[in-house]
C-alpha atoms as a PDB file:
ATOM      1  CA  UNK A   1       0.000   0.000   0.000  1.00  0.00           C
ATOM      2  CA  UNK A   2       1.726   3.168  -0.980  1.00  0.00           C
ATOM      3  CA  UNK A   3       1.712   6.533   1.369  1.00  0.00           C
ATOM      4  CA  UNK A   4      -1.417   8.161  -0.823  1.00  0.00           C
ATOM      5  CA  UNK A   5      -3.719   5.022  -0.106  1.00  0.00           C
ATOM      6  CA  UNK A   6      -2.734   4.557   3.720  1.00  0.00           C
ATOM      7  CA  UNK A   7      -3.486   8.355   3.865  1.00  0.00           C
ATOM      8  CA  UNK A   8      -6.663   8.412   2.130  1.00  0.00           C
ATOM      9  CA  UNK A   9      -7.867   5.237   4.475  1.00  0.00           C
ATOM     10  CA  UNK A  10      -6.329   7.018   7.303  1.00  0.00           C
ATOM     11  CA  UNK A  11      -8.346  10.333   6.229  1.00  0.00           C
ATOM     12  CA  UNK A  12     -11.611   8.241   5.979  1.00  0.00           C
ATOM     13  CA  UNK A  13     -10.664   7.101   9.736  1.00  0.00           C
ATOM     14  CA  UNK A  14      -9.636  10.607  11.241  1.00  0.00           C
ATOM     15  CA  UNK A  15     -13.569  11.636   9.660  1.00  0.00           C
ATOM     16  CA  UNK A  16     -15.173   8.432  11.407  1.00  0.00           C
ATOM     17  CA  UNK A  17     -12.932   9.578  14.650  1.00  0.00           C
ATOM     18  CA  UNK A  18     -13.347  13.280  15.204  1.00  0.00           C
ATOM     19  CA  UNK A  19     -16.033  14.157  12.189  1.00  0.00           C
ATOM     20  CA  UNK A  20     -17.059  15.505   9.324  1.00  0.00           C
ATOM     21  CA  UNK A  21     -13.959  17.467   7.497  1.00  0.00           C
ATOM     22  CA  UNK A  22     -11.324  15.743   9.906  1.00  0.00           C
ATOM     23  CA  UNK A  23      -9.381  13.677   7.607  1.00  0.00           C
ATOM     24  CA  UNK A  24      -8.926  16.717   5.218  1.00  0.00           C
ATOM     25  CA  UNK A  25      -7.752  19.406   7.793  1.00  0.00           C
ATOM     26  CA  UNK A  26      -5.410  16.815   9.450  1.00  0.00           C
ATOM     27  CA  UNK A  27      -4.119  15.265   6.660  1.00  0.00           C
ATOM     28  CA  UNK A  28      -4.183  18.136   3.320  1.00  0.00           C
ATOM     29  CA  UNK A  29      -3.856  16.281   0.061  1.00  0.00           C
ATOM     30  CA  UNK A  30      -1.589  18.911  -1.312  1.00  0.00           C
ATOM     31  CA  UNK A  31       0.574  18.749   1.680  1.00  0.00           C
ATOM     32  CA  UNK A  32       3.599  16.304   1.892  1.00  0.00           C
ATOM     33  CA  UNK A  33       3.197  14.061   4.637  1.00  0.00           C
ATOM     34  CA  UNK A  34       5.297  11.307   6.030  1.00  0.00           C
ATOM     35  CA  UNK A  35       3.577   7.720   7.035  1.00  0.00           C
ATOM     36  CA  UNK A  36       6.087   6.024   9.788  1.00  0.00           C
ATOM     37  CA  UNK A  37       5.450   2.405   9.587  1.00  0.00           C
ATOM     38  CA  UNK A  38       5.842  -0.462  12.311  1.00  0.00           C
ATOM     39  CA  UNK A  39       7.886  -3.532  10.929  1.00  0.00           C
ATOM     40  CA  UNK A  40       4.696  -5.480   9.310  1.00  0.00           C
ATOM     41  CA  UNK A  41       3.771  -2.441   7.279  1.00  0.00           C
ATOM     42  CA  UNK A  42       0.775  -0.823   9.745  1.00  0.00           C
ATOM     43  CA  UNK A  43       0.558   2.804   9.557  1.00  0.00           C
ATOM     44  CA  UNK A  44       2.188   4.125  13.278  1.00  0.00           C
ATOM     45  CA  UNK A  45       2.596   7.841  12.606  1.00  0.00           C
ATOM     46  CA  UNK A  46       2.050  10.991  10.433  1.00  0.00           C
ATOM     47  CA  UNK A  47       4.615  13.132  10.605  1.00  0.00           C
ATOM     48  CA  UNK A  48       4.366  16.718   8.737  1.00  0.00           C
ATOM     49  CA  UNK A  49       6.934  17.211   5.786  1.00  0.00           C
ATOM     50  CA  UNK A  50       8.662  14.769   4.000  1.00  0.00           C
ATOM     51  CA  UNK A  51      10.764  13.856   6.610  1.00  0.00           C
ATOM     52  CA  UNK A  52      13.058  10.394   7.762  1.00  0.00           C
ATOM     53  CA  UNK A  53      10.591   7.607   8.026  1.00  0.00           C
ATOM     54  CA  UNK A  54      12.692   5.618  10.359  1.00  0.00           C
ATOM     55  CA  UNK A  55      10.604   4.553  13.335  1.00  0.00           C
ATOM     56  CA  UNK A  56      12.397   6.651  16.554  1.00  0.00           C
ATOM     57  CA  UNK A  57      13.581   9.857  14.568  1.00  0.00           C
ATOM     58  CA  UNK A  58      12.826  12.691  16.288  1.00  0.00           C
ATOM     59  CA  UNK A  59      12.370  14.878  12.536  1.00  0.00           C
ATOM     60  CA  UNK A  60       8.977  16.621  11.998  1.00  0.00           C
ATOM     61  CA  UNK A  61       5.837  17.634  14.042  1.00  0.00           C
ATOM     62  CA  UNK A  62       3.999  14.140  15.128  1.00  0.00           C
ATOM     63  CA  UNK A  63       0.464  14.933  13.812  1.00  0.00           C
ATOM     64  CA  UNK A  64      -0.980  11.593  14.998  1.00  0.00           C
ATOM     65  CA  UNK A  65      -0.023   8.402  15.805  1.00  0.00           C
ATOM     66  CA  UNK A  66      -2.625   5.359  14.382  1.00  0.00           C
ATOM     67  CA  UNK A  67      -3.340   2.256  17.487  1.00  0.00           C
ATOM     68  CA  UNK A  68      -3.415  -0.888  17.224  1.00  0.00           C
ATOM     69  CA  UNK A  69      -7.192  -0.103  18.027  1.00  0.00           C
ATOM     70  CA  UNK A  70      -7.648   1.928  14.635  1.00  0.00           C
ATOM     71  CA  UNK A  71      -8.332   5.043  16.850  1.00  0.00           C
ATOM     72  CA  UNK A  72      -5.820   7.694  16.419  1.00  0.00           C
ATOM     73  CA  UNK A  73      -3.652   9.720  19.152  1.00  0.00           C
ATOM     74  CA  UNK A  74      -3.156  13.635  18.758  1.00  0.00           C
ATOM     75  CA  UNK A  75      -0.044  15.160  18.336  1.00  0.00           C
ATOM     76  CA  UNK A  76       0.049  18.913  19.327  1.00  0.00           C
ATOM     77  CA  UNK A  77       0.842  19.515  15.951  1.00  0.00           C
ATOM     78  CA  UNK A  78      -2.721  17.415  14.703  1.00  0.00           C
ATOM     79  CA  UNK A  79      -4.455  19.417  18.073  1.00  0.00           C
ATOM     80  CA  UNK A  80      -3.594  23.085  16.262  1.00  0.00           C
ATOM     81  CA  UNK A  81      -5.027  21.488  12.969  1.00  0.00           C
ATOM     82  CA  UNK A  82      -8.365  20.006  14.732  1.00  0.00           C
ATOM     83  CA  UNK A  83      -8.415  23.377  16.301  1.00  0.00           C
ATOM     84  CA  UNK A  84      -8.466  25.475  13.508  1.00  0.00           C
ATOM     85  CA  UNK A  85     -10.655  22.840  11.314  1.00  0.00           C
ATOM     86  CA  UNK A  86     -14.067  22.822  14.243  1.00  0.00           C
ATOM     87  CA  UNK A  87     -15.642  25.537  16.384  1.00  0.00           C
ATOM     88  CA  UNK A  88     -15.659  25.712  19.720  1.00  0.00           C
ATOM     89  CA  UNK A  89     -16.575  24.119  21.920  1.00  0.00           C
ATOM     90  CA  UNK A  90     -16.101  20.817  19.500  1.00  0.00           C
ATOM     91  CA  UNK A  91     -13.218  18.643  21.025  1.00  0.00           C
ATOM     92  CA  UNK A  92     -12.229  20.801  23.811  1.00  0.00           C
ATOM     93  CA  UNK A  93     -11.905  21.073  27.474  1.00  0.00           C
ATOM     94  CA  UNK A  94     -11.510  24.818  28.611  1.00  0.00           C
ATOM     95  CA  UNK A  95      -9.803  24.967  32.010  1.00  0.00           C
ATOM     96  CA  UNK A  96      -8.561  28.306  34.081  1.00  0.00           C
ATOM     97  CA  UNK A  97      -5.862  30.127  33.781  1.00  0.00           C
ATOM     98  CA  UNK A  98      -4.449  28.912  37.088  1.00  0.00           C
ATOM     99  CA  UNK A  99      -3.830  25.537  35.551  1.00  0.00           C
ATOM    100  CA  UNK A 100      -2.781  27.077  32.336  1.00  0.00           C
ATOM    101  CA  UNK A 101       1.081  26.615  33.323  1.00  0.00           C
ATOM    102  CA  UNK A 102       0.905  23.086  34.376  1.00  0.00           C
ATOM    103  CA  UNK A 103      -1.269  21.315  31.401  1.00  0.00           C
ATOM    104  CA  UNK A 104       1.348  23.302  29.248  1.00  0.00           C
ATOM    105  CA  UNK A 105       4.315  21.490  30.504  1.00  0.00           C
ATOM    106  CA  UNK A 106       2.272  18.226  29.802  1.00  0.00           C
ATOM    107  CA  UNK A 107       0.763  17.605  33.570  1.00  0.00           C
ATOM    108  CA  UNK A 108      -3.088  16.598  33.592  1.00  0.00           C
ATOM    109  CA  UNK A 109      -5.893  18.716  33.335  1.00  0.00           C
ATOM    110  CA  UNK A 110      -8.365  18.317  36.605  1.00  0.00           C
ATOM    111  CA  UNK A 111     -11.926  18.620  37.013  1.00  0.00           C
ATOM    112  CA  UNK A 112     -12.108  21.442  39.614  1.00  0.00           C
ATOM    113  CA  UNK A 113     -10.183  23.459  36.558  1.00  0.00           C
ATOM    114  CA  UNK A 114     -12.552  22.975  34.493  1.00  0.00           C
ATOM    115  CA  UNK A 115     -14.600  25.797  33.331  1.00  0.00           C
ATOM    116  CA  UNK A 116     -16.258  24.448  30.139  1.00  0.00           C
ATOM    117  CA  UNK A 117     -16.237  21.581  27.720  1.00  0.00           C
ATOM    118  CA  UNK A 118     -17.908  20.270  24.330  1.00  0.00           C
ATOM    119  CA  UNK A 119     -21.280  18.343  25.312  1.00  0.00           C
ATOM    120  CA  UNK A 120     -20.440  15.479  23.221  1.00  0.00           C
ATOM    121  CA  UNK A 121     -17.231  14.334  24.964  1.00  0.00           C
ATOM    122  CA  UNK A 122     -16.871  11.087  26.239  1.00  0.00           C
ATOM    123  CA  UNK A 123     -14.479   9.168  28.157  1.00  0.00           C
ATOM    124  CA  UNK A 124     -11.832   7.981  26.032  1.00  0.00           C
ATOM    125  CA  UNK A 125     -12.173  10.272  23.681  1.00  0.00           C
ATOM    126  CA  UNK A 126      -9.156  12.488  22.046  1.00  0.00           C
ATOM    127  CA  UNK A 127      -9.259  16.457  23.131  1.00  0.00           C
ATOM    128  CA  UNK A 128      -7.576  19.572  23.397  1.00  0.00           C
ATOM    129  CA  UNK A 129      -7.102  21.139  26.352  1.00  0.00           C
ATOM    130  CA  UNK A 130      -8.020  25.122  25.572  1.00  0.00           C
ATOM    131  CA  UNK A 131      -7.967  28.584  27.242  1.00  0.00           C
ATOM    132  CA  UNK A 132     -11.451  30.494  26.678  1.00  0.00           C
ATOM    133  CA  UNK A 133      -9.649  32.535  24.383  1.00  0.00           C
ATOM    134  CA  UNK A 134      -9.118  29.324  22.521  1.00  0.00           C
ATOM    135  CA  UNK A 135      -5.535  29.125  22.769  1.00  0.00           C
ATOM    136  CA  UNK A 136      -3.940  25.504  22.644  1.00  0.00           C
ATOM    137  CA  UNK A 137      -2.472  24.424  25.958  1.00  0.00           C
ATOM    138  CA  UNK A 138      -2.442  20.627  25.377  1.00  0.00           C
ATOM    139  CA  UNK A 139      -3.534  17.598  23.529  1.00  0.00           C
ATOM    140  CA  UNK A 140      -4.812  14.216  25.406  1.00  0.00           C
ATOM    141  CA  UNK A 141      -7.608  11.324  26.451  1.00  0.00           C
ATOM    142  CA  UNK A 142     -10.995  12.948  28.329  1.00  0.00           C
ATOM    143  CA  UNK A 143     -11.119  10.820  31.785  1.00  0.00           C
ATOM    144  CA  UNK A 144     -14.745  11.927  32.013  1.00  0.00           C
ATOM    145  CA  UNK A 145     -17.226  13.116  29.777  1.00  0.00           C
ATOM    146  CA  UNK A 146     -17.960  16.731  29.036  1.00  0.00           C
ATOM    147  CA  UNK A 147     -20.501  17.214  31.790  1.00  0.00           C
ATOM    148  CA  UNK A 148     -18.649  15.000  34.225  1.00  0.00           C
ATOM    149  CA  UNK A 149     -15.465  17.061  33.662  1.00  0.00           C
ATOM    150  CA  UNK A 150     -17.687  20.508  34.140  1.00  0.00           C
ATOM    151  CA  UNK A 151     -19.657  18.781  37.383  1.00  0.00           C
ATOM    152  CA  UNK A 152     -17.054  17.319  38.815  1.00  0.00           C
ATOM    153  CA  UNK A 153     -14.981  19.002  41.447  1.00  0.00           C
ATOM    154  CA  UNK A 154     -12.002  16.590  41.809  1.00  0.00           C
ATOM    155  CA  UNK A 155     -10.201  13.963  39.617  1.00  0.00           C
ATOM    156  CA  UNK A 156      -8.747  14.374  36.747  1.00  0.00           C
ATOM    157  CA  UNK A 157     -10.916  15.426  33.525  1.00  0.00           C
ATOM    158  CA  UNK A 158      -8.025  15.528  30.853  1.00  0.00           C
ATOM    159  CA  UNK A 159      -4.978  12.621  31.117  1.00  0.00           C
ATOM    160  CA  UNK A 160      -2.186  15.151  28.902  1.00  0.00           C
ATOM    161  CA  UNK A 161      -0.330  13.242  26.023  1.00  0.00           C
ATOM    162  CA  UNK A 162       1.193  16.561  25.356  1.00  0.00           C
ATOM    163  CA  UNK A 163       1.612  19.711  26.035  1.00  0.00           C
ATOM    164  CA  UNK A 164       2.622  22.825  23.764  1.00  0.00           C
ATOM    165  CA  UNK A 165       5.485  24.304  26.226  1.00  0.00           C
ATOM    166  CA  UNK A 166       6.068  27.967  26.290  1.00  0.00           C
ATOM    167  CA  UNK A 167       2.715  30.420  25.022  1.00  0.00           C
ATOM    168  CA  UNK A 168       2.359  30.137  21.520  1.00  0.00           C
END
């Protein structure tokens, strides 16, 4: 299977996964993109650029990496595309800025932070972790579902993959 089918499937997956539109904004037709491959041939990453494809190297901005599962894991550089591709509130947890520092440097996003988050969340699902001025903090799994995260006063709401580091 060459890069251009794996991506098309994979774009067909990302629009199952996160919607209508998905597959397009994270993966551009007209935008080189590199497919990182485990040993049997199964699609692992997309990395942006055409970049090494050597499983390990640390070249390009991880968009996603594709599970064993055939659900896909956000990169920071996949949670700016998702961001710019849906409205708010659609994949995101909004939390304070008192929390703002921490979820940056990649710790988790707790429920007593919290201060808003897309309706249709569920546990398990892949989200960005937002400012209400919509500014990318972090990418990760949703512990709880939208209203759980908003309801809840303890736990955590958000377990952080990654964070994006200093402001962007």
């Amino acid at each position: 299977m060459t890069d251009a089918d794996a991506l098309a499937d994979l774009r067909t997956g990302a629009d199952y996964q996160f919607g209508a539109g998905a597959g397009r904004a994270l993966f551009p037709p007209e935008e080189p993109l590199t497919v990182r491959r485990s040993s049997g041939g199964r699609p692992r990453q997309v990395i942006v650029g055409d970049v090494d494809d050597t499983p390990g190297s640390s070249e390009g901005d991880r968009l996603v990496s594709y599970g064993t599962d055939g659900r896909f894991t956000l990169g920071v550089a996949g949670g700016r595309r998702l961001r710019e591709a849906f409205a708010p509130p659609r994949h995101r947890v909004v939390v304070g800025e008192e929390s703002e520092p921490f979820v940056r440097e990649g710790r988790n996003a707790f429920a007593k932070f919290v201060t808003a988050a897309d309706g249709g969340i569920r546990p398990g699902d892949e989200v960005l972790v937002v400012d209400d001025a919509d500014a990318l903090f972090a990418v990760g799994r949703a512990e709880l579902s939208g209203a759980e995260a908003e309801a809840f006063a303890s736990g955590v709401a958000v377990k952080v993959r990654n964070g994006v580091g200093d402001a962007e």
